[in-house]
C-alpha atoms as a PDB file:
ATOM      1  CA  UNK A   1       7.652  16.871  -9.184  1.00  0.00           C
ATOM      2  CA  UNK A   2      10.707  17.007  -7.111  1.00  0.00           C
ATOM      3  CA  UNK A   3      13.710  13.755  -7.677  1.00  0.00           C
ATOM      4  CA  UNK A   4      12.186  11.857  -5.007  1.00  0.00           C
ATOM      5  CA  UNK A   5       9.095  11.596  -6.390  1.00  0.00           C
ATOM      6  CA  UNK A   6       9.922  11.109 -10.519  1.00  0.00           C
ATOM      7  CA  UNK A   7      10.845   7.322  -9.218  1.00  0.00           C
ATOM      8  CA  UNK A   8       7.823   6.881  -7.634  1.00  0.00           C
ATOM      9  CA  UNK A   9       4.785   4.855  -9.391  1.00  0.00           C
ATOM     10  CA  UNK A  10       0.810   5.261  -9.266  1.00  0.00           C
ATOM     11  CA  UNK A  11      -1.440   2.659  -8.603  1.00  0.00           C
ATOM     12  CA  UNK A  12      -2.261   2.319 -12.301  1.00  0.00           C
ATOM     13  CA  UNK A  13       1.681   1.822 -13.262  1.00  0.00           C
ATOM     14  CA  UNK A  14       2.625  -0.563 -10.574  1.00  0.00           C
ATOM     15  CA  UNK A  15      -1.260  -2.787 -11.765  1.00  0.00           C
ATOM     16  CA  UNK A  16      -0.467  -2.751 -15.197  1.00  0.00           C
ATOM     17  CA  UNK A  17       3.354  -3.384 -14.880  1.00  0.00           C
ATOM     18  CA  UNK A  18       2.735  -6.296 -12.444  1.00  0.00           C
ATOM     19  CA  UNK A  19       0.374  -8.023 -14.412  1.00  0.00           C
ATOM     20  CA  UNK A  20       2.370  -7.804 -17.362  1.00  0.00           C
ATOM     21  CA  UNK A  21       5.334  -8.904 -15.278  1.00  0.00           C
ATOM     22  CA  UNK A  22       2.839 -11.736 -14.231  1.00  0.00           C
ATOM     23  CA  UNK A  23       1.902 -12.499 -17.827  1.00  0.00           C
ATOM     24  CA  UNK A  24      -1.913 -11.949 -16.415  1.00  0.00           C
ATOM     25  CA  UNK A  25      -4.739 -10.434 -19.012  1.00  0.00           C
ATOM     26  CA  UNK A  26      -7.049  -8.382 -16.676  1.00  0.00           C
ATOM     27  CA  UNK A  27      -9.469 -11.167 -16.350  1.00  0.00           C
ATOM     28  CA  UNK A  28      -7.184 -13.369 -14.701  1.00  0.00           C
ATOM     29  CA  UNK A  29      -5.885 -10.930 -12.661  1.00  0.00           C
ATOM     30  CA  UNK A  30      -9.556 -10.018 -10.962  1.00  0.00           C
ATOM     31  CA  UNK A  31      -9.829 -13.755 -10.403  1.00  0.00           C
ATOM     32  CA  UNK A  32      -7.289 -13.452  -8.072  1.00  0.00           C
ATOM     33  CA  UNK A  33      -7.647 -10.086  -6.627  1.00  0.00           C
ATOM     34  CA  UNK A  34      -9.899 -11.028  -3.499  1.00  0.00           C
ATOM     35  CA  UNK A  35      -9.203  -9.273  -0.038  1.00  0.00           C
ATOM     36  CA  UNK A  36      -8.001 -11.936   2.399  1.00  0.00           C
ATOM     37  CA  UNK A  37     -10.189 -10.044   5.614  1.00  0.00           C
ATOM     38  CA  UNK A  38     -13.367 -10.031   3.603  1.00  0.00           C
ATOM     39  CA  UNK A  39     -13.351 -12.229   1.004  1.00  0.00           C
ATOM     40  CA  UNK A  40     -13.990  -9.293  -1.607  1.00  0.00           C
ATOM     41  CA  UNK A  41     -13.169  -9.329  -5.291  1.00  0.00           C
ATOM     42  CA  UNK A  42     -12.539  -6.371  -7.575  1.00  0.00           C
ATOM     43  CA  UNK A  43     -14.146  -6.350 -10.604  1.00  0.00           C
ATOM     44  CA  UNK A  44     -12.704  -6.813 -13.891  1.00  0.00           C
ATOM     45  CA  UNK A  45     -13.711  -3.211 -14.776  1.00  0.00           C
ATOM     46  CA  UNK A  46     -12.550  -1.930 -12.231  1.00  0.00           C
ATOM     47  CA  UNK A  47      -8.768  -2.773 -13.137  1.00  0.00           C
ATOM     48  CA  UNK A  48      -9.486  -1.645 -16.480  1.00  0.00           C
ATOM     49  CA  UNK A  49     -10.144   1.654 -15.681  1.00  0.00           C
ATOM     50  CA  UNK A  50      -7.601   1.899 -12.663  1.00  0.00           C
ATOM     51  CA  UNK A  51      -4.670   1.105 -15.630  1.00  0.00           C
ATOM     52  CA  UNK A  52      -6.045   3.074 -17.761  1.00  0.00           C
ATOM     53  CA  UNK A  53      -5.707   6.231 -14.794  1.00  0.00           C
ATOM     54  CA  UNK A  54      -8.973   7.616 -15.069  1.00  0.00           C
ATOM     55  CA  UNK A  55      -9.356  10.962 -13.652  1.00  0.00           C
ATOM     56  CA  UNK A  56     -12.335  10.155 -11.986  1.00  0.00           C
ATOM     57  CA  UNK A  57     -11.874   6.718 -10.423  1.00  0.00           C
ATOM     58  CA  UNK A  58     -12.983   6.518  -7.005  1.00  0.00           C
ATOM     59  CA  UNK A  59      -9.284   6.149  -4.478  1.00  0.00           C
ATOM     60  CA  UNK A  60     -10.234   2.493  -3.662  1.00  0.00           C
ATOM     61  CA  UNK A  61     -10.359   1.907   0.062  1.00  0.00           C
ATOM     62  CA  UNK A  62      -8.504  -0.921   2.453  1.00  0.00           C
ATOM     63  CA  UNK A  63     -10.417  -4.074   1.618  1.00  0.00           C
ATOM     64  CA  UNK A  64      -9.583  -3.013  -2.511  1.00  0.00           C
ATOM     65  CA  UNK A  65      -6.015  -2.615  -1.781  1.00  0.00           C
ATOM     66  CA  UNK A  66      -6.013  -5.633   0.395  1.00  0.00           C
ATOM     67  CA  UNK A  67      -7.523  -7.550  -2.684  1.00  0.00           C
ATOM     68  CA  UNK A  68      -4.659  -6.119  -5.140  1.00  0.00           C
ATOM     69  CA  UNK A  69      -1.838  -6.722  -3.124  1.00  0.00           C
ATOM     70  CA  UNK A  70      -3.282 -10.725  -3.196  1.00  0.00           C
ATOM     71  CA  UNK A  71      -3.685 -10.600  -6.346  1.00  0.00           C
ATOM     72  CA  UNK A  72      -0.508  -9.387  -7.724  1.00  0.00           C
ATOM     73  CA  UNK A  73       1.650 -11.193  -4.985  1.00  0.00           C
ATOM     74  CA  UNK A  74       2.687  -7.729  -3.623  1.00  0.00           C
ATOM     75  CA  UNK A  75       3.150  -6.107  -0.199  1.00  0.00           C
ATOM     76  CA  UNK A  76       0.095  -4.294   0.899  1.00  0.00           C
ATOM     77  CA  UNK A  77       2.747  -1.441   1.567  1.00  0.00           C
ATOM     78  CA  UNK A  78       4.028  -0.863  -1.927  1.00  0.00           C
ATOM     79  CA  UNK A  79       0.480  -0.681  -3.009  1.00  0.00           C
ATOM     80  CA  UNK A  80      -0.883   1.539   0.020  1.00  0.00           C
ATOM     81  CA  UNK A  81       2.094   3.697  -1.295  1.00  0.00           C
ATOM     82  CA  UNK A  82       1.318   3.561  -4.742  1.00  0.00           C
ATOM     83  CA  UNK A  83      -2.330   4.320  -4.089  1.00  0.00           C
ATOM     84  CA  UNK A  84      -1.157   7.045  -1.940  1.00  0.00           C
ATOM     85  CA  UNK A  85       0.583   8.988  -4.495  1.00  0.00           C
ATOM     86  CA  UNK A  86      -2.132   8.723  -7.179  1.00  0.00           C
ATOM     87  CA  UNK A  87      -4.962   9.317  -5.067  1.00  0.00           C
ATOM     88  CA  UNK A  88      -3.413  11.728  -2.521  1.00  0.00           C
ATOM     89  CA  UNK A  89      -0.100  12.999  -3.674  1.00  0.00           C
ATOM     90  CA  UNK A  90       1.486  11.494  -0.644  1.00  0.00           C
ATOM     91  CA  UNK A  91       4.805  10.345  -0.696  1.00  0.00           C
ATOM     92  CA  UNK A  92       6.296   7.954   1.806  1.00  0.00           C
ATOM     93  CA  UNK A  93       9.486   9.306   3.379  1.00  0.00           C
ATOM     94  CA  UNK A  94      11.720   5.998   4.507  1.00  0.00           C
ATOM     95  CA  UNK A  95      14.290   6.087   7.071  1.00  0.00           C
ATOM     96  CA  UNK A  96      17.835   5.752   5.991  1.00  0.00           C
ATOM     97  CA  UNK A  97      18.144   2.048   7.611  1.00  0.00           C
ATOM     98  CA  UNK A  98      14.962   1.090   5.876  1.00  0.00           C
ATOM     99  CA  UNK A  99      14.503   0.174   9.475  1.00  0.00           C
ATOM    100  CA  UNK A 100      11.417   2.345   9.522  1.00  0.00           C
ATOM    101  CA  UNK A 101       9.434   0.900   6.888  1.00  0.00           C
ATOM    102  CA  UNK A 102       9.959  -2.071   8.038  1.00  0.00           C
ATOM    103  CA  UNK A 103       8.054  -1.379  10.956  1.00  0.00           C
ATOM    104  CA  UNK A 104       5.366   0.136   8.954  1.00  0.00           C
ATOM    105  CA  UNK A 105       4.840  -3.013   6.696  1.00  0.00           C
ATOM    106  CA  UNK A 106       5.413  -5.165   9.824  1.00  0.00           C
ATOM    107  CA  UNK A 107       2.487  -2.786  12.013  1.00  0.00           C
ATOM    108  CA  UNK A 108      -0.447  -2.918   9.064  1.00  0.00           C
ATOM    109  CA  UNK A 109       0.213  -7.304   9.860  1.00  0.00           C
ATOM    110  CA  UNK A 110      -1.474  -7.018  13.331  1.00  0.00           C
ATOM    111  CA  UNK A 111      -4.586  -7.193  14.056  1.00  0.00           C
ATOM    112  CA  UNK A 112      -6.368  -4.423  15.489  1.00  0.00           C
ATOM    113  CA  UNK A 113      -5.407  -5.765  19.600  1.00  0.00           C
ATOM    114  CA  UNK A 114      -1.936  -5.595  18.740  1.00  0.00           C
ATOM    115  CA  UNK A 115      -1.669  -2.212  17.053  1.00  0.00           C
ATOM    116  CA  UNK A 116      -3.120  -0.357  20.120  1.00  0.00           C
ATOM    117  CA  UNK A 117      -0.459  -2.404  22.131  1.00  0.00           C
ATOM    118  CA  UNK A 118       2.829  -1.237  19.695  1.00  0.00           C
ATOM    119  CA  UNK A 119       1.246   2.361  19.735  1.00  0.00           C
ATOM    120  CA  UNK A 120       0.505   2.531  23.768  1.00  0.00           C
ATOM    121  CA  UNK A 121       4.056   1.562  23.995  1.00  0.00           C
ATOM    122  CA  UNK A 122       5.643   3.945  21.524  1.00  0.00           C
ATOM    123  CA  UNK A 123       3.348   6.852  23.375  1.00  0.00           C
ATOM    124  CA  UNK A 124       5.302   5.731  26.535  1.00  0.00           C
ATOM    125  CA  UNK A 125       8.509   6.055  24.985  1.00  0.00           C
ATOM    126  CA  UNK A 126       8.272   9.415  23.721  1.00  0.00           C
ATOM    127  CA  UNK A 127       6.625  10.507  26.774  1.00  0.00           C
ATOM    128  CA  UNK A 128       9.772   9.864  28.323  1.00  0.00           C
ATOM    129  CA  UNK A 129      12.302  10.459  26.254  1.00  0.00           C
ATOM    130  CA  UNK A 130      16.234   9.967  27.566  1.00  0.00           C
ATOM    131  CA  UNK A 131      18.178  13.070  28.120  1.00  0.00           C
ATOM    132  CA  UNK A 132      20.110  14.246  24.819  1.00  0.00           C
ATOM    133  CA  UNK A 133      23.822  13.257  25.406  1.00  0.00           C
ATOM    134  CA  UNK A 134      26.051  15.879  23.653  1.00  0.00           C
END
């Protein structure tokens, strides 16, 4: 594990440290863990066993992630990036303004019609990037 990553936190660490931080019991917490887009809830047991880092949970998919970041009043980011790093050993590398990030937390806001406008654009810019001034 290289520097970078021995700050980073699973899934499992940033659920159970939240909810503590919270002063939730795991009940309470699924009660409020319901994804916003589909009205979704995550079971009780399925928080249990995501603290406890099970080897063989499932990686839980967008609408779970959605429903955690409700319900412990988080940025879907930090848990898409905790998730990431369990699941996937995936870090997320952040720009040094933070500037990047930003965007990133700001892009996974928009709904589907606006994403394919931010990413036509970008795919123009690059396409013609501005001669490198020495």
């Amino acid at each position: 594990m290289t520097e970078d990553q021995s700050a980073l936190k699973t899934l499992s660490e940033v659920v159970r440290d939240r909810r503590l931080q919270l002063g939730l019991s795991t009940r309470a917490l699924a009660q409020r863990c319901i994804d916003p887009g589909t009205g979704k809830a995550i079971p009780r047991h399925y928080i249990q066993r995501l603290e406890d880092d099970l080897a063989n949970l499932a990686p839980p998919r967008l609408p779970e992630l959605s429903a955690l970041a409700a319900g412990l009043e988080l940025p879907l980011a930090v848990i898409q990036e905790a998730a990431g790093f369990q699941f996937h050993g995936v870090t997320t590398r952040h720009s040094e303004s933070g500037r990047a990030r930003m965007f990133v937390a700001r892009f996974d806001e928009l709904d589907p019609a606006e994403q394919d406008r931010v990413l036509a654009m970008l795919e123009a810019y690059t396409a013609v990037k501005p001669p490198k001034v020495d």
